[in-house]
Protein backbone atom coordinates (compact mmCIF):
# COMPACT_ATOMS: atom_id res chain seq x y z
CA UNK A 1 112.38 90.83 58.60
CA UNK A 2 112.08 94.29 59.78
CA UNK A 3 113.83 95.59 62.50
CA UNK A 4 112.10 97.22 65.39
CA UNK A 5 112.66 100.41 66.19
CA UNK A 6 112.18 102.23 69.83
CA UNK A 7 110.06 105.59 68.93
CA UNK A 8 111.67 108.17 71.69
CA UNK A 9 108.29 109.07 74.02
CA UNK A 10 107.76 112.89 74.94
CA UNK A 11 108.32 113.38 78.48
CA UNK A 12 107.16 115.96 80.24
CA UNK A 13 109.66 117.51 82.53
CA UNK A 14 110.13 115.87 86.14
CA UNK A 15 108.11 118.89 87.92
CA UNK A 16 104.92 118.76 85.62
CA UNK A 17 104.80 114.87 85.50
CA UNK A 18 104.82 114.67 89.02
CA UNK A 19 101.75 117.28 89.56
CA UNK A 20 100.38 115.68 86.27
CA UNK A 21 100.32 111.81 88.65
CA UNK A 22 99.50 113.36 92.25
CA UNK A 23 96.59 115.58 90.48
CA UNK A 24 95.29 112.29 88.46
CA UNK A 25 95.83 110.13 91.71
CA UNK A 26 93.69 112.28 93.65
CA UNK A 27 90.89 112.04 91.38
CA UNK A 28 91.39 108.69 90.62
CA UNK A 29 91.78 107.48 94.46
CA UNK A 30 88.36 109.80 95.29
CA UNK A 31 86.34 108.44 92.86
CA UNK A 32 87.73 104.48 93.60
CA UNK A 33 87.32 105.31 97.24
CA UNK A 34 83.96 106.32 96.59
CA UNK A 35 82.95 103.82 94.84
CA UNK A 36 84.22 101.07 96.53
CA UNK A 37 82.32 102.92 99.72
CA UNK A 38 79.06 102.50 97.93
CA UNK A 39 79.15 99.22 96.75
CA UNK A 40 79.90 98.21 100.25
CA UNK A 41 76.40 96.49 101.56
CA UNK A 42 75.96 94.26 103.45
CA UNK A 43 72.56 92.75 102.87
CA UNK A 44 71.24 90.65 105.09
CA UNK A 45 74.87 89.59 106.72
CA UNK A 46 76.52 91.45 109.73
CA UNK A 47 78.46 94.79 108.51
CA UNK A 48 81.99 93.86 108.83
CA UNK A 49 83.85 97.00 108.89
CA UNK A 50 87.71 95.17 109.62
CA UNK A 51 86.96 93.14 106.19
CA UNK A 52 85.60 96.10 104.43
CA UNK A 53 88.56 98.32 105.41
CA UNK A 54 91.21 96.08 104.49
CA UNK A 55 89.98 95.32 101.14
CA UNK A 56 89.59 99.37 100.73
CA UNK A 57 93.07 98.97 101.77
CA UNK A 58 94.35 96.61 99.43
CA UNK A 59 92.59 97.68 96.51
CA UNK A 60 94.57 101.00 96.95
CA UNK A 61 97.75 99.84 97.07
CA UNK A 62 96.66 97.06 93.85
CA UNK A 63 95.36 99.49 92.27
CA UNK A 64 98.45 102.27 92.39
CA UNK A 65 101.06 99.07 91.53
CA UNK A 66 98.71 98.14 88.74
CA UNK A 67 98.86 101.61 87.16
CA UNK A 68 102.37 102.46 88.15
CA UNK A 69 103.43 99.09 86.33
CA UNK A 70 101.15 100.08 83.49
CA UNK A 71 103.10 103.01 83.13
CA UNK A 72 106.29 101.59 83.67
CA UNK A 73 105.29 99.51 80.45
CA UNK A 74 104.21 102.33 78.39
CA UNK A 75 107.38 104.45 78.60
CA UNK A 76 109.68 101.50 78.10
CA UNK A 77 111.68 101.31 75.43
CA UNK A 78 113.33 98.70 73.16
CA UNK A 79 116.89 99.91 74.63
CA UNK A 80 115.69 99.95 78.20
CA UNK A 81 117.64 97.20 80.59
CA UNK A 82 116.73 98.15 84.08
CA UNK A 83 112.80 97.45 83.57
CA UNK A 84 112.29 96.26 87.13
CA UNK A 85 113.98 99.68 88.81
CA UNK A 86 111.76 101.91 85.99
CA UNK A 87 108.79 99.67 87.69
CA UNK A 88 109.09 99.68 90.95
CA UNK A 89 109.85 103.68 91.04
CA UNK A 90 106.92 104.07 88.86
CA UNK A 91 105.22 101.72 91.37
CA UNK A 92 105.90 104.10 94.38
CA UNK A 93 105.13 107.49 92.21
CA UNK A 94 101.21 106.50 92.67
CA UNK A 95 100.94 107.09 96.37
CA UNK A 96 98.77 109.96 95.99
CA UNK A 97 95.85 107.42 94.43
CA UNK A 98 96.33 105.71 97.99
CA UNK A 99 96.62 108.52 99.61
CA UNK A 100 93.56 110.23 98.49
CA UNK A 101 91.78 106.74 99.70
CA UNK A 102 93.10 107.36 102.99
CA UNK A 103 90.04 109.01 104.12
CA UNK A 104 87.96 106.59 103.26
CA UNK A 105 90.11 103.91 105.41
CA UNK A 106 89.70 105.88 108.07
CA UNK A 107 86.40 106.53 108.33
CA UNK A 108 86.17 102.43 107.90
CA UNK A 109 88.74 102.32 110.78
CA UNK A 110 86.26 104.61 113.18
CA UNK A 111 83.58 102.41 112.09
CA UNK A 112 85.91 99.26 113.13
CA UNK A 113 86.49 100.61 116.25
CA UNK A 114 83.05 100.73 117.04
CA UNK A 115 82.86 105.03 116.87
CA UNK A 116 80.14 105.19 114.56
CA UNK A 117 77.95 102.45 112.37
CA UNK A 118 79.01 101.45 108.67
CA UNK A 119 76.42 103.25 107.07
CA UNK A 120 77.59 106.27 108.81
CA UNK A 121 81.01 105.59 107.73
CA UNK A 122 79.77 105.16 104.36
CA UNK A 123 77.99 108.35 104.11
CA UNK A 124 81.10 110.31 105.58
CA UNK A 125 83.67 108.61 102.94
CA UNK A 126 81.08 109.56 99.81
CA UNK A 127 80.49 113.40 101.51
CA UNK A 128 84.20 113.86 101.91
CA UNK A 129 85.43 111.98 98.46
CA UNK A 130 82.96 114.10 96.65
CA UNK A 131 84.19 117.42 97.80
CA UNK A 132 87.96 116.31 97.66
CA UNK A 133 86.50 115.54 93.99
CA UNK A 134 85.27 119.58 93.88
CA UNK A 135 89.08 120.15 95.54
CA UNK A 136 91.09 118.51 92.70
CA UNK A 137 89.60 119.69 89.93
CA UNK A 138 89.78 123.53 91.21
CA UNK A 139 93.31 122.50 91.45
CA UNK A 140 93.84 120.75 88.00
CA UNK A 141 92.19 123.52 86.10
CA UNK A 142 94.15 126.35 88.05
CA UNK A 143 96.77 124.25 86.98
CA UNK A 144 96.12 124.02 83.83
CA UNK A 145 95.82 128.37 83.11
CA UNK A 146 92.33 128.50 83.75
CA UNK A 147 90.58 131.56 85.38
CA UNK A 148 88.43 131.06 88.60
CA UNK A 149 84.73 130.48 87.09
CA UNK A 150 86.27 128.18 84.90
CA UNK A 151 88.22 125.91 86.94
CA UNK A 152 84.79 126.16 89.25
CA UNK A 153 83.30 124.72 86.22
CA UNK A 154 85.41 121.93 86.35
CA UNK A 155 85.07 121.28 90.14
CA UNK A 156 81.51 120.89 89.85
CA UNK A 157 82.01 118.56 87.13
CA UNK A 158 84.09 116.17 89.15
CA UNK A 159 81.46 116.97 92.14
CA UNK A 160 78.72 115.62 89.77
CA UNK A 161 81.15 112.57 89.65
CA UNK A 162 81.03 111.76 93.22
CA UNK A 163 77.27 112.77 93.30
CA UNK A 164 76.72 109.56 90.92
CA UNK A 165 78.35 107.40 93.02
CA UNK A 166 76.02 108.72 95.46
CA UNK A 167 73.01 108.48 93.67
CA UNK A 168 74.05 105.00 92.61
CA UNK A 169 74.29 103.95 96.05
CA UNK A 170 71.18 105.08 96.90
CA UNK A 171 69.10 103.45 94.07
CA UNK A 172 71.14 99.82 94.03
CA UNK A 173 70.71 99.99 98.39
């Protein structure tokens, strides 16, 4: 029988891991916000913009346990004893992929609330989400060494992410 063996993972340090998650959970949350936003539709039913924003809601906070967990998992090693502490602070090192969803909730919320329609809401949460989108990857390429017309590359790549979404909303509605 062989014996297994933990293989040490390279960390990066504390600093750069943490700008590493809120950078990827900004994108990530934008682009899950948006489309979540567009597939919202309510054909031929009443819009229900309470329901909608909850499940916005709750699919943030799944969605940052699910990947904080799936982290957690990654970097565990064979040796590693407190597995449930490693998880649940991996767990709560994702709020910036609910926090970059936050705008979507609230434009939900207004809708709730009866400030503007759905659609409107809708239309605000992709518009915003897509230049948040433009925002975070100035940021991650600055980040990363790159000049100015370089990391504006790589915002308007992002942009054209949200401007699927967009597009995709608009063709399947």
């Amino acid at each position: 029988m062989s014996e297994s063996r933990s293989v040490p993972v390279q960390r990066l340090d504390r600093r750069a891991e943490q700008l590493q998650r809120m950078l990827f959970g900004g994108v990530y949350g934008s682009v899950l916000a948006s489309a979540l936003a567009a597939a919202l539709g309510n054909e031929g039913t009443p819009a229900d913009p309470g329901h909608d924003t909850l499940w916005v809601a709750v699919t943030a906070v799944a969605s940052a346990a699910a990947h904080g967990y799936a982290h957690s998992i990654a970097y565990r090693t064979g040796g590693d004893r407190k597995v449930t502490a490693s998880a649940l602070r991996s767990i709560v090192t994702e709020w910036p992929l609910v926090a970059a969803m936050v705008p979507t909730i609230a434009a939900l919320l207004g809708s709730y609330w009866g400030w503007w329609g759905e659609e409107g809401a809708i239309d605000v949460a992709l518009t915003v989400n897509t230049v948040a989108l433009f925002g975070w990857g100035i940021w991650a390429a600055r980040v990363a060494g790159r000049r100015w017309a370089a990391s504006l590359r790589v915002g308007g790549v992002d942009v054209l992410i949200g401007l699927l979404i967009v597009l995709a909303n608009v063709l399947i509605h």
